[in-house]
N, C-alpha and C. Protein backbone atom coordinates (compact mmCIF):
# COMPACT_ATOMS: atom_id res chain seq x y z
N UNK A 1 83.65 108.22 104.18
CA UNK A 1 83.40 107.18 105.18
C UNK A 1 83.97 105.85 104.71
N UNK A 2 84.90 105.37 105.49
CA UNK A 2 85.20 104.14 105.59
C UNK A 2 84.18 102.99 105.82
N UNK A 3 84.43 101.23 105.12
CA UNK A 3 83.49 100.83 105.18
C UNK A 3 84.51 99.31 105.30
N UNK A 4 84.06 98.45 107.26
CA UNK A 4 84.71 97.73 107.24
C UNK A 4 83.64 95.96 107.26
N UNK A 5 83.77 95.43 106.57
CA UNK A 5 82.71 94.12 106.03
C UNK A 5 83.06 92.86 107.51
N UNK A 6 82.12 92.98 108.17
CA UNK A 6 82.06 91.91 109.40
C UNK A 6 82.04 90.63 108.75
N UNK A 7 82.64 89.52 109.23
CA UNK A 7 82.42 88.32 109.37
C UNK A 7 82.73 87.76 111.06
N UNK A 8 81.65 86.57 111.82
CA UNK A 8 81.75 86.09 112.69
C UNK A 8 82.84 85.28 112.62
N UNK A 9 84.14 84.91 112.94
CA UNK A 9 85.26 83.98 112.45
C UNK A 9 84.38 82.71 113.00
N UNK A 10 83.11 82.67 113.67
CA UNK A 10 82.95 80.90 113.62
C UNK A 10 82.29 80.33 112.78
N UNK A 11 82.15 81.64 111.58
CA UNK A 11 81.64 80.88 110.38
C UNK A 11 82.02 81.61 109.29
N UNK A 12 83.98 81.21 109.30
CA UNK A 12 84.49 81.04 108.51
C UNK A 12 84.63 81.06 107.21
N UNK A 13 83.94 81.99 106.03
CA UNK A 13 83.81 81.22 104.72
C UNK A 13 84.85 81.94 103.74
N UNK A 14 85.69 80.77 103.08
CA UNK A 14 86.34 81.38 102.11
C UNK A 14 85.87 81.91 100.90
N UNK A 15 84.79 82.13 100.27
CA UNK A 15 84.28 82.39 99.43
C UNK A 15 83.79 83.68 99.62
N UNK A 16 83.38 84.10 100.84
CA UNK A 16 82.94 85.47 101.16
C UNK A 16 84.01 85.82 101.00
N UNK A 17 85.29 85.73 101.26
CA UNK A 17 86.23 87.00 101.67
C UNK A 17 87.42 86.97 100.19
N UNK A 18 86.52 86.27 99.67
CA UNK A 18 87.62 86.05 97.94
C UNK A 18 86.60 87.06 96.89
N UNK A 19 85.35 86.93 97.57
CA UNK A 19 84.39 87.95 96.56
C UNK A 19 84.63 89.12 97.54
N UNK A 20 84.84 89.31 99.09
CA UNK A 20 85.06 90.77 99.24
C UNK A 20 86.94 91.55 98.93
N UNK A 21 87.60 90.39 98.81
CA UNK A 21 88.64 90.74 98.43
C UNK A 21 89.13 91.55 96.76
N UNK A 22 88.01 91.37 96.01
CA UNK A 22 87.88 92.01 94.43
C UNK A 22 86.65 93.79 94.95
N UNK A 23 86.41 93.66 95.58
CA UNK A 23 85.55 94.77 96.20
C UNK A 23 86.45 96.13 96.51
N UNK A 24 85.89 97.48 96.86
CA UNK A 24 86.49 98.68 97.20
C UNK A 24 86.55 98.56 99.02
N UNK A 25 86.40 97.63 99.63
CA UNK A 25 85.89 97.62 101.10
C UNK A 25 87.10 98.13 101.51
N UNK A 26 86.89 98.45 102.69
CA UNK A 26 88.23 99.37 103.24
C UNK A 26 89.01 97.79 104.12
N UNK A 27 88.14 97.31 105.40
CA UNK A 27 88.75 96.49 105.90
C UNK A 27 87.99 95.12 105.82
N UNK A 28 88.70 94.08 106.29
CA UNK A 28 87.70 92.86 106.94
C UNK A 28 87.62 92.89 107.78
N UNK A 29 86.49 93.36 108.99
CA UNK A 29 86.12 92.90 110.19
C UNK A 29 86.33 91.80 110.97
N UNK A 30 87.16 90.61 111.43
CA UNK A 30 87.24 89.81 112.28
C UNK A 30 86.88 90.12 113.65
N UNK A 31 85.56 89.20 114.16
CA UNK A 31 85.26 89.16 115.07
C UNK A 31 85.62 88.08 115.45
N UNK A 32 86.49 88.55 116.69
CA UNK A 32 87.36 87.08 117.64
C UNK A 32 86.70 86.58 119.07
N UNK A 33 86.30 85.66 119.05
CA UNK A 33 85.26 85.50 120.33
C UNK A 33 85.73 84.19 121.62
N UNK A 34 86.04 84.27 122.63
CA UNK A 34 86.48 83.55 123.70
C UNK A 34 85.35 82.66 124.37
N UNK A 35 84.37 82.67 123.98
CA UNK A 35 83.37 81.86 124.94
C UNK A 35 83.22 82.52 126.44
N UNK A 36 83.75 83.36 126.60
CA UNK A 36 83.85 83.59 128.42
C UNK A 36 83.45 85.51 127.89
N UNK A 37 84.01 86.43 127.44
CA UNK A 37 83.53 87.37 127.38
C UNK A 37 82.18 87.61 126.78
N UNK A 38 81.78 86.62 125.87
CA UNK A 38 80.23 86.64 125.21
C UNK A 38 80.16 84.94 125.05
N UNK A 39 78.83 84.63 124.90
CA UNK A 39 78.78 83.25 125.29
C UNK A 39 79.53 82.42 123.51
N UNK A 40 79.89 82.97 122.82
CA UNK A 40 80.11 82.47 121.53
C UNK A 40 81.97 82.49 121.34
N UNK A 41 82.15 81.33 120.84
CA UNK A 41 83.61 80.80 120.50
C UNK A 41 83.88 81.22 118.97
N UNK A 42 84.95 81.67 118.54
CA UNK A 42 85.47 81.57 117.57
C UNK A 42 86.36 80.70 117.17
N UNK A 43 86.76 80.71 116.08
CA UNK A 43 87.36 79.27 115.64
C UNK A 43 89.09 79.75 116.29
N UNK A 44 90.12 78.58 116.17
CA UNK A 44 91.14 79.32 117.14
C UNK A 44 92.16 79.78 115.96
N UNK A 45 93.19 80.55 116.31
CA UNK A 45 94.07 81.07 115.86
C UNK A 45 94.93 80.24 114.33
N UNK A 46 94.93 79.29 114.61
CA UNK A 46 95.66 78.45 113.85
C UNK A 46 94.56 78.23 112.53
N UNK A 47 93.65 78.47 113.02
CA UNK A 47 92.64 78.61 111.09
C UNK A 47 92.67 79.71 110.99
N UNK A 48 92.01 80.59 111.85
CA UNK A 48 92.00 82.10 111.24
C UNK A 48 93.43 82.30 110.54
N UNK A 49 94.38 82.25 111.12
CA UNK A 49 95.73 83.02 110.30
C UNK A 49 95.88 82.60 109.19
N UNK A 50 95.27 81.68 108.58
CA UNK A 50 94.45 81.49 106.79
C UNK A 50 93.96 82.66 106.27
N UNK A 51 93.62 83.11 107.03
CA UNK A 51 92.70 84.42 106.23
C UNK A 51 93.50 84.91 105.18
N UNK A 52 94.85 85.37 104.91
CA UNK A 52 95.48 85.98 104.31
C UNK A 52 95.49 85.28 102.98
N UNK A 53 95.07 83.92 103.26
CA UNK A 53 95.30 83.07 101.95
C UNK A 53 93.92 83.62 101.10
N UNK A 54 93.02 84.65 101.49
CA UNK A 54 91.35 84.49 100.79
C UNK A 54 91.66 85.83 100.62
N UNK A 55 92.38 87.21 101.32
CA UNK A 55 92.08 88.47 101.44
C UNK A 55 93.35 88.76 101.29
N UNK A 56 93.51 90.09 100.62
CA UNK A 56 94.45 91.31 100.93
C UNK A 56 94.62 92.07 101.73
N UNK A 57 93.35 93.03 102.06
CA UNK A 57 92.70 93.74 102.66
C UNK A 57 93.32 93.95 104.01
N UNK A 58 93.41 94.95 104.44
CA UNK A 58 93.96 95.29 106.05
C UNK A 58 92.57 94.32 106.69
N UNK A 59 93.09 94.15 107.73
CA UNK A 59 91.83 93.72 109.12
C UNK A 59 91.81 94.57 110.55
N UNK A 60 90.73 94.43 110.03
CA UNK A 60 90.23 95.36 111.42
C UNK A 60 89.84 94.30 112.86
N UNK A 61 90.21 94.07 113.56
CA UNK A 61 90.15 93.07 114.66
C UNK A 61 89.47 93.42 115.68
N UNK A 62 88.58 92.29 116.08
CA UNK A 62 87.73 92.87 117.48
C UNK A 62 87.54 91.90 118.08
N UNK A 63 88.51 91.74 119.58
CA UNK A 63 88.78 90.77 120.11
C UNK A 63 87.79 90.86 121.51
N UNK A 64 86.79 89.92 121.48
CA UNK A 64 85.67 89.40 122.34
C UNK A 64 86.50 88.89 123.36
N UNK A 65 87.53 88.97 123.89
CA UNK A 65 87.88 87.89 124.91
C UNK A 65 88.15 89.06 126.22
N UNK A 66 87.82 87.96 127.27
CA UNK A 66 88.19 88.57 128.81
C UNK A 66 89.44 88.66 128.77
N UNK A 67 90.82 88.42 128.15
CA UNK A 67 91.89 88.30 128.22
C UNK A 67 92.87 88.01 126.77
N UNK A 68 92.89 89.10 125.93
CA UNK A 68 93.09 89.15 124.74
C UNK A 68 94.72 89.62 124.19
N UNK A 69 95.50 89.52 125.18
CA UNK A 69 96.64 89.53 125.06
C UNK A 69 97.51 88.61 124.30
N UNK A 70 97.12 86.85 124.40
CA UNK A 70 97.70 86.11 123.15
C UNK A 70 97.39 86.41 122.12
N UNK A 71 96.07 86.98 122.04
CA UNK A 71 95.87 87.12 120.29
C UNK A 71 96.12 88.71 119.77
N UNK A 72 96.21 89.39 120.33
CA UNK A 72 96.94 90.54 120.72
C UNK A 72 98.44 90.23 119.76
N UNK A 73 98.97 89.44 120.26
CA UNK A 73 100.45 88.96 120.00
C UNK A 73 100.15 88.20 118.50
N UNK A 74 99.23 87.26 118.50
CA UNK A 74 98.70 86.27 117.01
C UNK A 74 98.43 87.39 116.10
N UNK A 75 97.62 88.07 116.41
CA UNK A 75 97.25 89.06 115.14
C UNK A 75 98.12 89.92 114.47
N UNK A 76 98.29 90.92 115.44
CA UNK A 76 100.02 91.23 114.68
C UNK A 76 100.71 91.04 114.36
N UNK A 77 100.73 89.28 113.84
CA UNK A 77 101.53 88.79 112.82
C UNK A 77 100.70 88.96 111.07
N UNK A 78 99.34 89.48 111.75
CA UNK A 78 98.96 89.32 110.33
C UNK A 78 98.73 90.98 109.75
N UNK A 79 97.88 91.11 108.56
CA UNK A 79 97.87 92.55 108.47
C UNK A 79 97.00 93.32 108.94
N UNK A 80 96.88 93.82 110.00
CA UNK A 80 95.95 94.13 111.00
C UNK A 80 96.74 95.84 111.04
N UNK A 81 95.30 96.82 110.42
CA UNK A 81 95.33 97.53 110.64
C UNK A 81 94.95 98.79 111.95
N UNK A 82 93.69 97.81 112.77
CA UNK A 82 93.54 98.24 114.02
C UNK A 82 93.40 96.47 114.90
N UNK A 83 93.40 96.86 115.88
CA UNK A 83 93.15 95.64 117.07
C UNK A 83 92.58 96.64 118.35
N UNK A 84 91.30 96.13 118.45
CA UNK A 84 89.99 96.52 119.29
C UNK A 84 90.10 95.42 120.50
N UNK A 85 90.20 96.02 121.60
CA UNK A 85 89.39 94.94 123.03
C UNK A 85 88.07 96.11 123.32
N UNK A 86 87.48 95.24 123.78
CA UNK A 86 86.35 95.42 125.06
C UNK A 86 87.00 96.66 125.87
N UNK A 87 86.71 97.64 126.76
CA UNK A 87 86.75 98.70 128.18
C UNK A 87 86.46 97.97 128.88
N UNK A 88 85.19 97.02 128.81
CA UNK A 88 84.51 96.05 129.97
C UNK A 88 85.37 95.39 130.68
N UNK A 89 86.75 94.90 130.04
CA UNK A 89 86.96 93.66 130.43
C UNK A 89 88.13 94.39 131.99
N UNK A 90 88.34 93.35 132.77
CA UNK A 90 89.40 93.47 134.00
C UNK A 90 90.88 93.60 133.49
N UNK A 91 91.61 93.97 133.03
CA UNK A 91 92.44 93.94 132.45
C UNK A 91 93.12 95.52 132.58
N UNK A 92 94.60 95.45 132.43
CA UNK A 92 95.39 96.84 132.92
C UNK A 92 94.80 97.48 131.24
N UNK A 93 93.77 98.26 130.65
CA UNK A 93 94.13 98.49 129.51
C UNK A 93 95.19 99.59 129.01
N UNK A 94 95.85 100.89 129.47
CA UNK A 94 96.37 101.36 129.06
C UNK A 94 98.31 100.18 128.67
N UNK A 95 97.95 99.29 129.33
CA UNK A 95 99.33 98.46 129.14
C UNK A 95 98.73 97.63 128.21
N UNK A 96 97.59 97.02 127.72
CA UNK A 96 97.38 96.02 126.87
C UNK A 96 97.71 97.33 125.29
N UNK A 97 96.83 98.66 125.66
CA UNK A 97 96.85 99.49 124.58
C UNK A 97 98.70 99.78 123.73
N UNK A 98 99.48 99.85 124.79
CA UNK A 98 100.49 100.29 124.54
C UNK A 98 101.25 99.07 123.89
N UNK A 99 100.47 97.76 124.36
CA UNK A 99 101.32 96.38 123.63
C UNK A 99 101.04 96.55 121.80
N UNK A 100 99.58 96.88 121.93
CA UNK A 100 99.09 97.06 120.07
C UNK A 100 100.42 98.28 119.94
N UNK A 101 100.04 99.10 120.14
CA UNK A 101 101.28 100.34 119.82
C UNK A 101 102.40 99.48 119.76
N UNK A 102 102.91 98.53 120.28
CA UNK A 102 104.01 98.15 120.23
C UNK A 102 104.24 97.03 118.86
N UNK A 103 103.84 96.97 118.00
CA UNK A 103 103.33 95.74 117.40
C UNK A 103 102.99 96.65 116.09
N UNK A 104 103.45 98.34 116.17
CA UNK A 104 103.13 99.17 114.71
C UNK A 104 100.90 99.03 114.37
N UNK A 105 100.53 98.36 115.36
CA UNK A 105 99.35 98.57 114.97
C UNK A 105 98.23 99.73 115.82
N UNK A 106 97.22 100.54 115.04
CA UNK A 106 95.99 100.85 116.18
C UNK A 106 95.41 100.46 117.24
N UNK A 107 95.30 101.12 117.65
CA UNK A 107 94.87 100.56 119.02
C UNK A 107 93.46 100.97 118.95
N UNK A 108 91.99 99.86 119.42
CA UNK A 108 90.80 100.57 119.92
C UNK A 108 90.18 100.11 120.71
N UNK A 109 89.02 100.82 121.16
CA UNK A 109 88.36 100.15 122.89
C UNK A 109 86.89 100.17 121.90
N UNK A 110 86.42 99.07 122.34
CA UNK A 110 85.00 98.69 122.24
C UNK A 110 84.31 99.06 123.51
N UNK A 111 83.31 99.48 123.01
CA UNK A 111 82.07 100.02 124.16
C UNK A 111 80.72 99.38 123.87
N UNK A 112 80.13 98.56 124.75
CA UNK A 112 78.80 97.70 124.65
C UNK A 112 77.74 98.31 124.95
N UNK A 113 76.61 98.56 124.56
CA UNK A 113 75.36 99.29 124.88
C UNK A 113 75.17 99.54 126.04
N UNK A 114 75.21 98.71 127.33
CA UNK A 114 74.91 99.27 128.26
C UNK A 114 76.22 99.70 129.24
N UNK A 115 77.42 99.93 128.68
CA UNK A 115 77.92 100.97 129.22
C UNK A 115 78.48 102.41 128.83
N UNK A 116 78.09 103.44 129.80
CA UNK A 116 78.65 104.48 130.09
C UNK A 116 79.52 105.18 128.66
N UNK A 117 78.82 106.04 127.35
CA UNK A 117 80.51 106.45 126.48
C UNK A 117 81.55 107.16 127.49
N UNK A 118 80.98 107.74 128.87
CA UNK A 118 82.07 108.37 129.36
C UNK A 118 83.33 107.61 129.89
N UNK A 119 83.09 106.10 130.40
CA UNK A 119 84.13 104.98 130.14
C UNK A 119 84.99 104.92 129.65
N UNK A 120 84.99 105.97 128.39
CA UNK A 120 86.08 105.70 127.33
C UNK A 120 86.92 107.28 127.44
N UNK A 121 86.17 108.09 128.07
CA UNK A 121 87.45 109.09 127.85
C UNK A 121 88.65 109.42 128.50
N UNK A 122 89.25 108.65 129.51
CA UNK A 122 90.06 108.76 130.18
C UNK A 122 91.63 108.01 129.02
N UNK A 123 91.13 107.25 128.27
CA UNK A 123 91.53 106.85 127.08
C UNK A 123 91.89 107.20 125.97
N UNK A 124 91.66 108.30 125.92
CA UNK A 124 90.81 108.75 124.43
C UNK A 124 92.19 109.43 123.63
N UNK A 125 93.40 109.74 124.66
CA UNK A 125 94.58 110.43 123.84
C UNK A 125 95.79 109.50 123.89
N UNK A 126 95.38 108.09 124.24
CA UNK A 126 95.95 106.70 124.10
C UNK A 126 95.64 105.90 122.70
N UNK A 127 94.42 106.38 122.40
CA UNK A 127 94.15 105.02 121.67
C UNK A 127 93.82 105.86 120.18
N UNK A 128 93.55 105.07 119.27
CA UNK A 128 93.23 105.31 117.37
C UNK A 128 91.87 105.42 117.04
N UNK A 129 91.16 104.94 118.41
CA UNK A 129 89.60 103.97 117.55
C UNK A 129 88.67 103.92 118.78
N UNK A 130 87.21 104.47 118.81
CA UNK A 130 86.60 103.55 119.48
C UNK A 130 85.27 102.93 118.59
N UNK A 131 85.29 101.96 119.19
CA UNK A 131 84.21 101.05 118.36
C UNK A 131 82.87 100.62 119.38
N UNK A 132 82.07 101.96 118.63
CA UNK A 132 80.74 101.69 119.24
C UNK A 132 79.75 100.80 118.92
N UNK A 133 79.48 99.97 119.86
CA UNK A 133 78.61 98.66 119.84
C UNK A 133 76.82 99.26 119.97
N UNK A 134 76.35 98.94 118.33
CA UNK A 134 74.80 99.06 118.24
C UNK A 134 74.17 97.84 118.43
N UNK A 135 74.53 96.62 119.08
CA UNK A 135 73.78 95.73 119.53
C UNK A 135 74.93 95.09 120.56
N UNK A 136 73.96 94.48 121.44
CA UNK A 136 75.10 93.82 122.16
C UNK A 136 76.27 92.44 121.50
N UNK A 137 77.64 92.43 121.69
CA UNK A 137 78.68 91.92 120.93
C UNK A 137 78.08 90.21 121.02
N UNK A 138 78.39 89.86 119.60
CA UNK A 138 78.78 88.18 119.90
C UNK A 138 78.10 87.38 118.86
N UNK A 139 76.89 88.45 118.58
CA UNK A 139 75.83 87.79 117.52
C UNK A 139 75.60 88.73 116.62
N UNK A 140 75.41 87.98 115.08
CA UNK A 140 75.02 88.26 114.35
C UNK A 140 73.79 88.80 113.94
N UNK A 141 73.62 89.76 112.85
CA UNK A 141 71.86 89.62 112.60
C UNK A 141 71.02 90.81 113.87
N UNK A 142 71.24 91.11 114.76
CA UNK A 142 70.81 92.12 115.85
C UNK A 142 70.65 92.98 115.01
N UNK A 143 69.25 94.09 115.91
CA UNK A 143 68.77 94.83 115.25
C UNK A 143 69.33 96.38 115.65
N UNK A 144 69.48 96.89 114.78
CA UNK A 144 70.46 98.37 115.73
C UNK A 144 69.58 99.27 116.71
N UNK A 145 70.30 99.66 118.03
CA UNK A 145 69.64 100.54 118.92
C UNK A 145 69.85 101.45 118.40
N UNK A 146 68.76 102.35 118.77
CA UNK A 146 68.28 103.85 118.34
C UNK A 146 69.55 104.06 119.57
N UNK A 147 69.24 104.21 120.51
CA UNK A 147 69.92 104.97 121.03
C UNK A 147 71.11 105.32 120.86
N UNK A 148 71.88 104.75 120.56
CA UNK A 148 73.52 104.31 119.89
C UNK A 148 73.47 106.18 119.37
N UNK A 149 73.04 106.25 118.68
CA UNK A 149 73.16 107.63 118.12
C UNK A 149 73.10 108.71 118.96
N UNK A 150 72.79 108.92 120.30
CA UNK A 150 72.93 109.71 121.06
C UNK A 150 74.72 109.91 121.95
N UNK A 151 74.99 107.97 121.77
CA UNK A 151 76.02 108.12 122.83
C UNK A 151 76.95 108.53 121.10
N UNK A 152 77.05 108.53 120.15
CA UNK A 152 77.98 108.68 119.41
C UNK A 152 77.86 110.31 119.05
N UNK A 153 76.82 110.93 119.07
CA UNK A 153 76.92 112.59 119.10
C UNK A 153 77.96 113.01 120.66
N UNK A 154 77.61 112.13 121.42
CA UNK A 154 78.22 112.87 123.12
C UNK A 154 79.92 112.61 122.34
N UNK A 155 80.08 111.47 121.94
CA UNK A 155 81.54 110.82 121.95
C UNK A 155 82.07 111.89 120.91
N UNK A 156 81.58 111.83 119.40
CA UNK A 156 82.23 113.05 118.61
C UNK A 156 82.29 114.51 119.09
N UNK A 157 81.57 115.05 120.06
CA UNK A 157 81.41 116.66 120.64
C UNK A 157 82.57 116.31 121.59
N UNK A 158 82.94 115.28 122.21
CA UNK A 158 84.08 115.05 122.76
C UNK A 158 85.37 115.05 122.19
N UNK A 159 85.56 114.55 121.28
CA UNK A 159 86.62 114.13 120.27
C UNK A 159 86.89 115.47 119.82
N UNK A 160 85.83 116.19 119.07
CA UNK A 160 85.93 117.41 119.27
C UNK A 160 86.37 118.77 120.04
N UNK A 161 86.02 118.64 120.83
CA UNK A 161 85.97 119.77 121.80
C UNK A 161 87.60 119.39 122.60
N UNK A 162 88.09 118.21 122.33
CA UNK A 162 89.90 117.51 122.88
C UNK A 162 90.34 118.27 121.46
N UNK A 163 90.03 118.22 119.93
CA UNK A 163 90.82 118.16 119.18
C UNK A 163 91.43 117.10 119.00
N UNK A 164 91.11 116.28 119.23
CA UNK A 164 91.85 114.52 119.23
C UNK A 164 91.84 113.92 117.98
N UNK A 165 92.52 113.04 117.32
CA UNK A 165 92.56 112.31 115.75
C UNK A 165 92.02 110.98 115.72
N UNK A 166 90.72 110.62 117.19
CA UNK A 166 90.23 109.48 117.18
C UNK A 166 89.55 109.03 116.24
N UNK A 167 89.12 107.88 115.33
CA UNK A 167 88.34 107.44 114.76
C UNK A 167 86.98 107.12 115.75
N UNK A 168 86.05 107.15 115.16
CA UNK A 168 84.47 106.74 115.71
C UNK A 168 84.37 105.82 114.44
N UNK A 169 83.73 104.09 114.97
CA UNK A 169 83.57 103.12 114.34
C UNK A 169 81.89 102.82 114.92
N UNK A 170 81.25 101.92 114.04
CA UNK A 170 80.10 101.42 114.68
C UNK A 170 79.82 100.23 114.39
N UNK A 171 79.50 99.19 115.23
CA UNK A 171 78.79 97.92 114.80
C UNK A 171 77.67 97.77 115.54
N UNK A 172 77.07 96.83 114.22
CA UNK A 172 75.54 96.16 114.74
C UNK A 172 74.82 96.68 114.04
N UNK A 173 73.72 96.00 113.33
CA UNK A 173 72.53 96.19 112.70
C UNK A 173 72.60 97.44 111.93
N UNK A 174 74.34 97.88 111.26
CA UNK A 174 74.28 98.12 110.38
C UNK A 174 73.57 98.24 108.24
N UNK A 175 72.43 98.71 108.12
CA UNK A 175 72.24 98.31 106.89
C UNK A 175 71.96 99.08 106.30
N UNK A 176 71.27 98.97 104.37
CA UNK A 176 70.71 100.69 104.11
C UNK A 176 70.13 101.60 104.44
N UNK A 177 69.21 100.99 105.19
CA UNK A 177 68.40 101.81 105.98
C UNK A 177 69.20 103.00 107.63
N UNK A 178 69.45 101.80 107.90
CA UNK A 178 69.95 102.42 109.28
C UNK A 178 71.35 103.48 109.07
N UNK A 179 72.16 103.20 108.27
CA UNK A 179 73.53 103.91 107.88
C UNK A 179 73.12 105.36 107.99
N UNK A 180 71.88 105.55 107.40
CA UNK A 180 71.53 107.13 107.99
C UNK A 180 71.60 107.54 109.14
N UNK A 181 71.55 107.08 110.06
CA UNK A 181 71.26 107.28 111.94
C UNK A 181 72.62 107.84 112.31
N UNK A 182 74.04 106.92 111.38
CA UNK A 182 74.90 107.54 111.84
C UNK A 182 75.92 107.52 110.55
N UNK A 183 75.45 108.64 109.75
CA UNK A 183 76.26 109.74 108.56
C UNK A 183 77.73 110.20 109.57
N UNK A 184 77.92 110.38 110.75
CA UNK A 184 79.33 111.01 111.10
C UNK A 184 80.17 110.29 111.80
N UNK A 185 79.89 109.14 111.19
CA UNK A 185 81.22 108.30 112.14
C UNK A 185 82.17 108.08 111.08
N UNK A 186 83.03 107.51 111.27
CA UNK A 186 84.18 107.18 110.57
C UNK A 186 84.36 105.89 109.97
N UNK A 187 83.74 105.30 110.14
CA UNK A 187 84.20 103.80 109.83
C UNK A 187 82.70 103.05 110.58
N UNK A 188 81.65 102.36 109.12
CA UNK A 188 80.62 101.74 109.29
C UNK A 188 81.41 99.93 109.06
N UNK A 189 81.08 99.21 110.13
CA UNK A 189 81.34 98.01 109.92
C UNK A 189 79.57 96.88 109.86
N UNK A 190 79.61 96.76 108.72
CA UNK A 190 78.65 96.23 108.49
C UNK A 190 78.91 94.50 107.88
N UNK A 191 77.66 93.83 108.40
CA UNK A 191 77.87 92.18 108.14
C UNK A 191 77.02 91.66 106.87
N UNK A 192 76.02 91.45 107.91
CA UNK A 192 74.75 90.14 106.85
C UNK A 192 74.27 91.49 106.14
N UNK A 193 74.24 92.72 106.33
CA UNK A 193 73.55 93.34 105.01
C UNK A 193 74.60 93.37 103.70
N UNK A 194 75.95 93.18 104.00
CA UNK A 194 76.66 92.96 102.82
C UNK A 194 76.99 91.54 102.31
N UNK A 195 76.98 90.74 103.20
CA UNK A 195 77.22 89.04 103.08
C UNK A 195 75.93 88.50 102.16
N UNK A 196 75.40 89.09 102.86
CA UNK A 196 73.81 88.37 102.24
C UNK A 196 73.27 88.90 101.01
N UNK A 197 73.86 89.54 100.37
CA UNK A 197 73.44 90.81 99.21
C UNK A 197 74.09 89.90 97.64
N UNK A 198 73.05 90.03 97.03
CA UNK A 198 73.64 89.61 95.66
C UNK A 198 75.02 90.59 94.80
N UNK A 199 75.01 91.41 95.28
CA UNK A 199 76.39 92.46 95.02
C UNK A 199 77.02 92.94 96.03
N UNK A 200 78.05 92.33 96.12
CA UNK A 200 78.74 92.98 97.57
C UNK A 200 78.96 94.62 96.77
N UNK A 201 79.99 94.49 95.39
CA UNK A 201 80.38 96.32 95.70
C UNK A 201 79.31 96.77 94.97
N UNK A 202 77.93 96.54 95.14
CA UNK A 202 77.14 97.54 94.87
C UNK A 202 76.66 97.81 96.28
N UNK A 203 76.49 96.75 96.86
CA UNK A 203 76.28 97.39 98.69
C UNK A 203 76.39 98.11 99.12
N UNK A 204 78.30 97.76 98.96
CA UNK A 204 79.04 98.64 99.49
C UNK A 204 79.22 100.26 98.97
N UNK A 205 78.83 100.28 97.84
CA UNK A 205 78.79 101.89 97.47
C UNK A 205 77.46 102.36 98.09
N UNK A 206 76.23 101.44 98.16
CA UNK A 206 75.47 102.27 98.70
C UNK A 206 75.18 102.69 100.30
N UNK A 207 76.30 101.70 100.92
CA UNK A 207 76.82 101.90 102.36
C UNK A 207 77.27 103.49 102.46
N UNK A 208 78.01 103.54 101.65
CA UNK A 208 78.98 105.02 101.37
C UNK A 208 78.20 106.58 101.34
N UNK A 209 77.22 105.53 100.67
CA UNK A 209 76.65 106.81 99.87
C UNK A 209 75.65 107.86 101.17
């Protein structure tokens, strides 16, 4: 199991990502936020693309916006190993999907608690990733839904039963405790239980474990 370390980009800290940059973490989580798809802003493009100056690390990107096509274009200048939108949003996605493809990066669809996993399968032999949302997107600190674990058994018996090479990701109220609920996903992106921890890579091994 992969293990990708959240930070909110509107609170920025270089010091977190210089102590997770000496760590085994797989990615950095950037959460990119528009004010209009969730009520919370992220800081804009022109600080984030600093990041590289604090981290090595691939980034895993998860772009909060109703319209995520400029940063779509911004990020793939940096080392961005997947780039995530929303399903929710109005937007052509199989043409936004095919722009990440175009750009050498993953492509993934975020899914928010209260919609539908079946939303996502019309998708599912387009894209790299889906990233299932255990609290609703935007905030930090949320406590993980139980339920989450039901729609991620339907989504892997799917993935399955296609034979497909999708990744299953999860955020939200990721911590030691809860990481048990979901042992079969692919990629745990967890925040304040590793931010907030007097050892990040002891955390993080016991994220793994």
């Amino acid at each position: 199991m992969k293990i990708s370390a959240s930070f909110l980009s509107s609170h920025y800290i270089s010091r977190d990502l210089e102590k997770l940059n000496v760590t085994d973490i797989d990615y950095i989580h950037v959460d990119v936020m528009d004010g209009k798809f969730v009520r919370q802003k992220s800081l804009p493009f022109k600080e984030l693309k600093n990041i590289y100056k604090y981290t090595s690390k691939r980034l895993d990107v998860h772009l909060m916006e109703k319209d995520p096509r400029k940063d779509i274009r911004n990020f793939a200048l940096l080392n961005c190993e997947f780039i995530t939108i929303p399903i929710e949003i109005d937007v052509p996605l199989f043409d936004y999907i095919d722009l990440i493809h175009r750009y050498g990066i993953k492509a993934g669809l975020a899914i928010s608690p209260h919609t539908d996993i079946e939303k996502v399968y019309p998708y599912l032999e387009k894209i790299d990733l889906v990233l299932v949302m255990a609290v609703e997107p935007g905030m930090g600190g949320q406590e993980f839904m139980l339920e989450t674990t039901v729609k991620l058994a339907k989504l892997k018996q799917k993935i399955e039963e296609e034979k497909l090479k999708v990744l299953i990701s999860v955020d939200g109220g990721i911590n030691l405790e809860t990481k048990d609920y979901v042992k079969d996903v692919d990629i745990l992106v967890s925040g304040s239980c590793i931010i907030h921890s007097d050892n990040f890579q002891e955390t993080i091994t016991k994220l793994r474990s």
